[in-house]
N, C-alpha and C. Protein backbone atom coordinates (compact mmCIF):
# COMPACT_ATOMS: atom_id res chain seq x y z
N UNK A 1 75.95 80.42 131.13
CA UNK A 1 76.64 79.85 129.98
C UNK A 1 75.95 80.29 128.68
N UNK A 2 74.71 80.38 128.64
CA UNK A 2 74.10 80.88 127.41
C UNK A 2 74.46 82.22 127.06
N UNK A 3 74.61 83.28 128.31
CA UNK A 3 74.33 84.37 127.76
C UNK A 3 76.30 84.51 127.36
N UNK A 4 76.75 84.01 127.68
CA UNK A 4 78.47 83.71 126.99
C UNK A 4 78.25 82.96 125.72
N UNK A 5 77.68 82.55 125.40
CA UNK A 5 77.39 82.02 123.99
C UNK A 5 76.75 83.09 123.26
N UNK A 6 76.06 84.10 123.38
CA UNK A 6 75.28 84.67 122.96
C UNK A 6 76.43 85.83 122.85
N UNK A 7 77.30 86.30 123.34
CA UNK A 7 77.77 87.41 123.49
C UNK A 7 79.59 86.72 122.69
N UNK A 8 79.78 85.52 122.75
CA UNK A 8 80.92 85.06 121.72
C UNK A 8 80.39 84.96 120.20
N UNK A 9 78.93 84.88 120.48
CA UNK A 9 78.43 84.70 118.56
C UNK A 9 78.06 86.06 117.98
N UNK A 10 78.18 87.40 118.60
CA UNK A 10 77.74 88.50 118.54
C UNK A 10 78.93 89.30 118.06
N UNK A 11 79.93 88.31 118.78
CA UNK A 11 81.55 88.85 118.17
C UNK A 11 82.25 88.27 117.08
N UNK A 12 81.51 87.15 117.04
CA UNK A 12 82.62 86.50 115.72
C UNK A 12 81.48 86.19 114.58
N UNK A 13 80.55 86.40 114.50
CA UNK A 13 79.60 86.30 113.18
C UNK A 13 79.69 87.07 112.34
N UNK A 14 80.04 89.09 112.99
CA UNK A 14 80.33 89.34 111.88
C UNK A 14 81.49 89.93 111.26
N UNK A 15 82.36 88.93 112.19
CA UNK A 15 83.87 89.23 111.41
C UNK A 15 83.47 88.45 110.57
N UNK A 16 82.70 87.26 110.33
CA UNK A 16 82.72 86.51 109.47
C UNK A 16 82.46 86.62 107.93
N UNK A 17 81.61 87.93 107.75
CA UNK A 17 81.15 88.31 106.65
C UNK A 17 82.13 88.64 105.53
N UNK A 18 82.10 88.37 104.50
CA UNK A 18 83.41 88.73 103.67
C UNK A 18 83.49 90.19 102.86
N UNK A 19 84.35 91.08 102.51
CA UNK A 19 83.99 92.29 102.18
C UNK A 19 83.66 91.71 100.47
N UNK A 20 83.84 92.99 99.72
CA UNK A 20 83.36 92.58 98.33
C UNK A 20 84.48 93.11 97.70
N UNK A 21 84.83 92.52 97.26
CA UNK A 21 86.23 92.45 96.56
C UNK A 21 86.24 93.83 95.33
N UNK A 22 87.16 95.06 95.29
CA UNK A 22 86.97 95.85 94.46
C UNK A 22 87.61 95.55 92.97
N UNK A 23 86.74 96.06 92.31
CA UNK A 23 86.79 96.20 90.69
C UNK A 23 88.58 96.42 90.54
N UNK A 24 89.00 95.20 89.46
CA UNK A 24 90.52 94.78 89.69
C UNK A 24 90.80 97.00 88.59
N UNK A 25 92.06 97.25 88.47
CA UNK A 25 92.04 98.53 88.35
C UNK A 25 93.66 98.40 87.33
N UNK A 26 94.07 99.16 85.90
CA UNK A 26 95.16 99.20 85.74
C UNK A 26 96.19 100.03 86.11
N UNK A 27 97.08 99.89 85.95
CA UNK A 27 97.96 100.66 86.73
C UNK A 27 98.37 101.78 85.84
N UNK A 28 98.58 102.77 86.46
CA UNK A 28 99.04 103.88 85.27
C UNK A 28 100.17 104.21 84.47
N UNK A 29 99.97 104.03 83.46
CA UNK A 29 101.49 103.97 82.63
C UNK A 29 102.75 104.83 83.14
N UNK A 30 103.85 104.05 83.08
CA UNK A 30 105.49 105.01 83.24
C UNK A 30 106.34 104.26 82.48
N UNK A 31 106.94 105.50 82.57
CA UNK A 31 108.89 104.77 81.47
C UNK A 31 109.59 104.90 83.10
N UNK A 32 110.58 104.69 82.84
CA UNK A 32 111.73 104.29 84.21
C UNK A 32 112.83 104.13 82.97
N UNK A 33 113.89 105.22 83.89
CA UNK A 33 114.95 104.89 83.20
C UNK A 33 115.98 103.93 83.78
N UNK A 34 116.51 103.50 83.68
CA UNK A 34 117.49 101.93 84.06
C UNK A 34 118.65 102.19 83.91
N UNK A 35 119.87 101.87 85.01
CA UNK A 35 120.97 102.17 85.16
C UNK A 35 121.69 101.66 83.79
N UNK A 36 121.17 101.25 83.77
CA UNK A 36 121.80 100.37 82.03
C UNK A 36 121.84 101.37 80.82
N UNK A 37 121.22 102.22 81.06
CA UNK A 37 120.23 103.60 80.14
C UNK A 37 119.90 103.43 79.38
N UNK A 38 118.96 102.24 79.53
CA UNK A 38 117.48 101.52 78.51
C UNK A 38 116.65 102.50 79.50
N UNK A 39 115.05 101.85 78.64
CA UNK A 39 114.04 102.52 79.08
C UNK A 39 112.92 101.66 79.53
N UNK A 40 112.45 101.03 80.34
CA UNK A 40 112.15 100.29 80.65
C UNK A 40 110.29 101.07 80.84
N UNK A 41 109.35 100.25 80.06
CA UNK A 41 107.83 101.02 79.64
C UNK A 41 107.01 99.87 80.46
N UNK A 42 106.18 100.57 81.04
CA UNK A 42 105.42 99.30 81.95
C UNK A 42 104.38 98.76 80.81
N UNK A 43 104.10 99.34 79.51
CA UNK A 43 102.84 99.03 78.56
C UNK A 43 103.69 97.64 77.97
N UNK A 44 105.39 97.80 78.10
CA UNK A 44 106.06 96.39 77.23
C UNK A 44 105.85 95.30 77.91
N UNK A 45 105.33 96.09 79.52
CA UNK A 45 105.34 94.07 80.07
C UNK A 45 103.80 93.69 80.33
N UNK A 46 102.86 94.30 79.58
CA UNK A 46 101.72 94.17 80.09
C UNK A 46 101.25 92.00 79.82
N UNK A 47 100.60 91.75 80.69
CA UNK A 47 100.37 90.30 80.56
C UNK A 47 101.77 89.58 81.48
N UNK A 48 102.54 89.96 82.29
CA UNK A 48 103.75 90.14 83.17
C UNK A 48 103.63 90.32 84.46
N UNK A 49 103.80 90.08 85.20
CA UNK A 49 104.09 90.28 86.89
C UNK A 49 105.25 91.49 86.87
N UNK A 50 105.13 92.24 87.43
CA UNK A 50 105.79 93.39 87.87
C UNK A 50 105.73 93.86 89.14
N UNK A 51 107.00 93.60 89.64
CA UNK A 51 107.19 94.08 91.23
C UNK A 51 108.04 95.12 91.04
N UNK A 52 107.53 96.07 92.01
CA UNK A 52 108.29 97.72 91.98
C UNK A 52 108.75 97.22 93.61
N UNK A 53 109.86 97.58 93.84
CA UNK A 53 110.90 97.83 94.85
C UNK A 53 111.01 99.20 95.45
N UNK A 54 110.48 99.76 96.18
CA UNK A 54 110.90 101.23 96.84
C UNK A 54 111.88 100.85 97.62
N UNK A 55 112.80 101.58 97.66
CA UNK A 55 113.85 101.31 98.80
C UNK A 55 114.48 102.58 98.94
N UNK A 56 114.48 103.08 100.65
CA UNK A 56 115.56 104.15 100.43
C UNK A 56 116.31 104.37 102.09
N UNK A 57 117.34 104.88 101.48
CA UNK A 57 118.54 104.84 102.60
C UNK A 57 118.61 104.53 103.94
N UNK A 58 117.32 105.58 104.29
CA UNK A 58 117.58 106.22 105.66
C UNK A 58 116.80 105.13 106.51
């Protein structure tokens, strides 16, 4: 029984460790043009939540 204790704490101690979180990073500026045929500038929504959508057909 010990050496099953010894060999379950060998496995889960160091999942336990937490990584280190990387340096937050900005995103790189784009225009997008908009079916509307505005221009939509990612610098106008800065301070904004912005979700980009990829979507494609196939």
């Amino acid at each position: 029984m010990r050496i099953l204790a010894l060999v379950l704490a060998a496995l889960i101690v160091p999942g336990m460790a937490q990584p280190v979180p990387a340096a937050p990073r900005t995103a790189p500026q784009f225009d997008l043009e908009l079916f509307s045929g505005t221009t939509f500038r990612l610098a106008d929504a800065r301070g904004s939540a912005v979700v980009l959508l990829f979507w494609a057909p196939w």
